[in-house]
N, C-alpha and C. Protein backbone atom coordinates (compact mmCIF):
# COMPACT_ATOMS: atom_id res chain seq x y z
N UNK A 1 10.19 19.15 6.58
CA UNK A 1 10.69 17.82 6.26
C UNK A 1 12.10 17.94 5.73
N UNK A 2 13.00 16.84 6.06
CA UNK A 2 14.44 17.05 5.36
C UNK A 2 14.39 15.59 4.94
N UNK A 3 15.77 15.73 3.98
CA UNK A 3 15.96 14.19 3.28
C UNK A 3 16.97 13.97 4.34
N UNK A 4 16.76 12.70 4.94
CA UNK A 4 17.79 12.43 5.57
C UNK A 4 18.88 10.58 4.65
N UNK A 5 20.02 10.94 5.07
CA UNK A 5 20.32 9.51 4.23
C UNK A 5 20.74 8.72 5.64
N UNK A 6 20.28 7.41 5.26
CA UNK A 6 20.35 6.87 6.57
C UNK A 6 21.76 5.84 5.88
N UNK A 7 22.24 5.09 6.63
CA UNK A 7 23.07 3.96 6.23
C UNK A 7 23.50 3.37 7.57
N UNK A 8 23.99 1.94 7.09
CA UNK A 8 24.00 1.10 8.12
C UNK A 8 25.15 -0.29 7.38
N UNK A 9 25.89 -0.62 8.96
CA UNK A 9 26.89 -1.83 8.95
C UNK A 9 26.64 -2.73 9.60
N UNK A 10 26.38 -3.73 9.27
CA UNK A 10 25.69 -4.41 10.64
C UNK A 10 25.77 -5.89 10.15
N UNK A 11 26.56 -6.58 10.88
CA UNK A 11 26.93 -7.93 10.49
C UNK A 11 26.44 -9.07 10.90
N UNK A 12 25.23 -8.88 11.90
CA UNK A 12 24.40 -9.89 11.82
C UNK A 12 23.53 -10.21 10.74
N UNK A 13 23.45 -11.07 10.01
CA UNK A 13 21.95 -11.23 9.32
C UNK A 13 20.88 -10.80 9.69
N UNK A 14 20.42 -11.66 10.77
CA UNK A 14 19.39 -11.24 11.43
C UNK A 14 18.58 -10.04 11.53
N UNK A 15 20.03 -9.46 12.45
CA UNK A 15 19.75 -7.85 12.84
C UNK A 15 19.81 -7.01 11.88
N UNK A 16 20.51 -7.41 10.52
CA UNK A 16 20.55 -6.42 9.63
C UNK A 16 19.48 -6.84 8.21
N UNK A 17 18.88 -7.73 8.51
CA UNK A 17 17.56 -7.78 8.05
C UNK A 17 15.89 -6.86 8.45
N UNK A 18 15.89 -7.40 9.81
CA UNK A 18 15.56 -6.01 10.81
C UNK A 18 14.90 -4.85 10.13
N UNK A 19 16.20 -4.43 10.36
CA UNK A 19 16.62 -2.69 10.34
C UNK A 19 16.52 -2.67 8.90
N UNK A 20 16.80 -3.32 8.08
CA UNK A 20 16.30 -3.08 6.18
C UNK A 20 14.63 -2.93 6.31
N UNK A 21 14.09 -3.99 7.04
CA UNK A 21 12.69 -4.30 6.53
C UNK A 21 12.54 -3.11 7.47
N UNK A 22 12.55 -2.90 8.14
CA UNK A 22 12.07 -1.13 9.08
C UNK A 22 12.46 -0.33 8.26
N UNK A 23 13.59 0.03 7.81
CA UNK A 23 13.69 1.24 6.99
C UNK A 23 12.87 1.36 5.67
N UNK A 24 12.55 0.16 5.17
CA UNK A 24 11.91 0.35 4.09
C UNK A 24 10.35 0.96 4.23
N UNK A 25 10.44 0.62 5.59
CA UNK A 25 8.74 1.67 5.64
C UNK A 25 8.83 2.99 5.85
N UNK A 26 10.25 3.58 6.21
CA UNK A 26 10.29 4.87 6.27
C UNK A 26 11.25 5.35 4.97
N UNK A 27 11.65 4.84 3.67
CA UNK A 27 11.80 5.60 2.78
C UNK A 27 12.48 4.77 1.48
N UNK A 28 13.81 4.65 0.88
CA UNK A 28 13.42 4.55 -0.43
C UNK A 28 15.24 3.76 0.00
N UNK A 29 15.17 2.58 -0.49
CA UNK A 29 16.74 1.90 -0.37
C UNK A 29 17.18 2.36 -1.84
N UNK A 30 18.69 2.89 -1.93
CA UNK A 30 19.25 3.47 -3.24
C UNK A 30 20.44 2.29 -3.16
N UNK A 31 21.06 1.98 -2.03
CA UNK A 31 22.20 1.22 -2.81
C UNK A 31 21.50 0.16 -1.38
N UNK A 32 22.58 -0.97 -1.30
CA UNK A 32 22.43 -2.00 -0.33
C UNK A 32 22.22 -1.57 1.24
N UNK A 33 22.34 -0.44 1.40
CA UNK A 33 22.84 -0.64 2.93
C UNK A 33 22.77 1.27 3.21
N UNK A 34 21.99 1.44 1.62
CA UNK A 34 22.02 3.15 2.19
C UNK A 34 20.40 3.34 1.99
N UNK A 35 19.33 4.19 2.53
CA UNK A 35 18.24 4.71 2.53
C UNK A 35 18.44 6.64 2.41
N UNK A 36 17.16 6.65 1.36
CA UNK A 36 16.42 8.09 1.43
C UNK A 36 15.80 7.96 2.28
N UNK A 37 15.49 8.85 2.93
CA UNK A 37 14.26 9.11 4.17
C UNK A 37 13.84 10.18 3.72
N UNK A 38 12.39 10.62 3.53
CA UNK A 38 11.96 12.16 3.37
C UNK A 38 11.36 12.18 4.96
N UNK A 39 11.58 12.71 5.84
CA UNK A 39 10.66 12.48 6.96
C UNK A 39 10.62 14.07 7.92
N UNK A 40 9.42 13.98 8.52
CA UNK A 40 9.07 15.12 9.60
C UNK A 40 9.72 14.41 10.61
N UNK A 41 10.12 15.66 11.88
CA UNK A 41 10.74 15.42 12.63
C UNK A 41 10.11 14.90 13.85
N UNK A 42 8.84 14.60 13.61
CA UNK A 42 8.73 13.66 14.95
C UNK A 42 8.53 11.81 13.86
N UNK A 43 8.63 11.98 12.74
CA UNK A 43 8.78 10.44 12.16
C UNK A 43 10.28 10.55 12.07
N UNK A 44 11.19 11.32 11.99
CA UNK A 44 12.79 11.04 12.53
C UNK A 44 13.02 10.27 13.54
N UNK A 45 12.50 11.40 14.68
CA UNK A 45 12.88 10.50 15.66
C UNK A 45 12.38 9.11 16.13
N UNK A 46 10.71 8.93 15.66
CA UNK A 46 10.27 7.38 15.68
C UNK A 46 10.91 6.27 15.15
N UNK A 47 11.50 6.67 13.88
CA UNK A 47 12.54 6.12 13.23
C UNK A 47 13.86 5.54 13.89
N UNK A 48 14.32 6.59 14.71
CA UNK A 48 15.82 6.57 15.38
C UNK A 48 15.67 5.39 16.71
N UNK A 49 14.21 5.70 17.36
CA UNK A 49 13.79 4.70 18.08
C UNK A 49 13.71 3.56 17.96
N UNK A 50 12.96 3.69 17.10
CA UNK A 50 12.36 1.93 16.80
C UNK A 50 14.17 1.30 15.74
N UNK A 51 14.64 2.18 15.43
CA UNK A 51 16.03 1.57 14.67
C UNK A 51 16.88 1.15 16.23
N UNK A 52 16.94 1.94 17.00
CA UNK A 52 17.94 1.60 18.49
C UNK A 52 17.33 0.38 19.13
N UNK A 53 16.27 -0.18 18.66
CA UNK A 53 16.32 -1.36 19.64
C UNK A 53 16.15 -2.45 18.56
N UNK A 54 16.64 -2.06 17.46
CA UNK A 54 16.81 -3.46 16.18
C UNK A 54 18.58 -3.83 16.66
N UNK A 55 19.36 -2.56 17.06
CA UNK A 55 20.72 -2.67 16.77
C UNK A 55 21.59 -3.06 18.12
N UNK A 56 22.53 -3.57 17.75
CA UNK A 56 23.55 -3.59 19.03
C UNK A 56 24.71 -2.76 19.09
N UNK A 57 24.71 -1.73 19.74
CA UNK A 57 25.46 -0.50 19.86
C UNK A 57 26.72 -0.89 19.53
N UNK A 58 27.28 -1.78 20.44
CA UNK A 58 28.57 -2.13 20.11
C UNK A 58 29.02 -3.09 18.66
N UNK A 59 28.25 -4.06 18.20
CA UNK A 59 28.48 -4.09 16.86
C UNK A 59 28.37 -3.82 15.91
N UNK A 60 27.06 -2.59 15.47
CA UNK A 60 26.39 -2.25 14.93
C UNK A 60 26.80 -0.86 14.33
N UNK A 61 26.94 -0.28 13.52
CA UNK A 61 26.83 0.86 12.79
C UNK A 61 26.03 1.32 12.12
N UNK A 62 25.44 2.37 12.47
CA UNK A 62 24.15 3.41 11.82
C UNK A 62 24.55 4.77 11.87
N UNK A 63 24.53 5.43 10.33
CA UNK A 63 24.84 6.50 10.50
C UNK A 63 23.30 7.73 9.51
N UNK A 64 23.00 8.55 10.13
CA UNK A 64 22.25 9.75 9.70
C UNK A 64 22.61 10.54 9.49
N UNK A 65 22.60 11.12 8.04
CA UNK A 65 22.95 11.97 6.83
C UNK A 65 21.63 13.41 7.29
N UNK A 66 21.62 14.52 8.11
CA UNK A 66 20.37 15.49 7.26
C UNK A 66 21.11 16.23 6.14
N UNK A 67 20.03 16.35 5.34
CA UNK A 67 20.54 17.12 3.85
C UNK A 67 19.03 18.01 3.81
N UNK A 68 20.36 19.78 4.23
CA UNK A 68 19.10 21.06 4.28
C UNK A 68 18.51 21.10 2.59
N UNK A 69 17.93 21.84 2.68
CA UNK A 69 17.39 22.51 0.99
C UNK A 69 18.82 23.03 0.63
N UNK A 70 19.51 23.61 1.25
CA UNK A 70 21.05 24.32 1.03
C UNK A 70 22.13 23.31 0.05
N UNK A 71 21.80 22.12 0.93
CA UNK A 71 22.72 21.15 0.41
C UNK A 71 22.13 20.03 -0.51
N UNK A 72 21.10 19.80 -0.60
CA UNK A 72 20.32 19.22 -1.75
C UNK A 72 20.94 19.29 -2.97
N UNK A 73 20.97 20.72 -3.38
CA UNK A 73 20.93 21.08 -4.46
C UNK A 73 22.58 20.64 -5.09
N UNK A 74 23.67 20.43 -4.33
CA UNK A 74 25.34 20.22 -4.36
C UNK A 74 25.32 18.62 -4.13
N UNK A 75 23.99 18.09 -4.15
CA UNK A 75 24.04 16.21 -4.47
C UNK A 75 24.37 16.14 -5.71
N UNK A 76 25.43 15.21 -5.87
CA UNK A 76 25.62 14.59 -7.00
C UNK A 76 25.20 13.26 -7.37
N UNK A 77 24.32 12.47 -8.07
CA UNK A 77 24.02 11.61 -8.31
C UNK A 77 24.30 10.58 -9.91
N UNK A 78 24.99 9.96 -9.50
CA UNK A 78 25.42 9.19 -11.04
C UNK A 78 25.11 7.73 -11.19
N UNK A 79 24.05 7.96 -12.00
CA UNK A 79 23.79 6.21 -12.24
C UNK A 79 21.77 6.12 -11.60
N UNK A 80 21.43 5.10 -11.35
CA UNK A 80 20.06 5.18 -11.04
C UNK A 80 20.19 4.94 -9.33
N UNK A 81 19.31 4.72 -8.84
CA UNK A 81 17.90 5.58 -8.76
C UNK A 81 18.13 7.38 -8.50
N UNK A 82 17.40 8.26 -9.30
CA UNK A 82 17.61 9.45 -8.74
C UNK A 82 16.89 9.91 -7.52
N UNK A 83 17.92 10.94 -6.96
CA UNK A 83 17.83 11.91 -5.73
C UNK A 83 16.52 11.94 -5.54
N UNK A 84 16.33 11.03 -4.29
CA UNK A 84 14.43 11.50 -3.61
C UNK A 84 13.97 13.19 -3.73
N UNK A 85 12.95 13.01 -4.08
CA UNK A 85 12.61 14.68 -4.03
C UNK A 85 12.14 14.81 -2.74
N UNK A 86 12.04 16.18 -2.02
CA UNK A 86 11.64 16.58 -1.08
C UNK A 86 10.93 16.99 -1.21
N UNK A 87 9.76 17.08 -0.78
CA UNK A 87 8.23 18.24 -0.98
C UNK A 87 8.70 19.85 -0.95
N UNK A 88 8.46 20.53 -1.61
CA UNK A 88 8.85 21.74 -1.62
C UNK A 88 10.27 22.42 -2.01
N UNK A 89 11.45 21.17 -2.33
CA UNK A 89 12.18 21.77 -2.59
C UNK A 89 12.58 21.83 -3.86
N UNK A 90 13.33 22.17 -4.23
CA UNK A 90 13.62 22.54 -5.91
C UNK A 90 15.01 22.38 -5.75
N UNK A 91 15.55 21.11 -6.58
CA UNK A 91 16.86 20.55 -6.99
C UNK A 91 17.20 21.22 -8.36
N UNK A 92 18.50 21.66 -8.96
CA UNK A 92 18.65 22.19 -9.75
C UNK A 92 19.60 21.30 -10.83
């Protein structure tokens, strides 16, 4: 499993209502428009799916963050909510 950070621009209402209420079943909203994801890689890619047909390529911006165990640990976090934990990994 990796943390992935998802984030998104998306200037429809509509569509960027969507893609909030979907992401929220796959992980943890930290600021407006950014998500934790803890996810296995076949719920990644279900994710990436079912997000590509909320969005419109050309107006739309979605971007995916993976963050290894390597780089976990060099997150800096200031202010609330803290850094999703990952199963197994150890943040220092």
């Amino acid at each position: 499993m990796l943390l992935y950070i998802v984030t998104y621009d998306i200037p429809c209402h509509r569509r960027r209502r969507r893609v909030s209420n979907l992401l929220e079943g796959y992980g943890r909203r930290v600021q407006y428009s950014v998500f934790e994801c803890v996810l296995p890689s076949r719920k990644y890619d279900e994710l990436r799916s079912r997000l590509r047909a909320r969005i419109n390529i050309k107006e739309d911006s979605v971007r995916f963050y993976p963050l290894s165990g390597h780089t976990l640990g060099q997150v800096e976090v200031w202010g609330e909510p803290p850094l999703t934990p990952v199963p197994g990994s150890v943040i220092v």
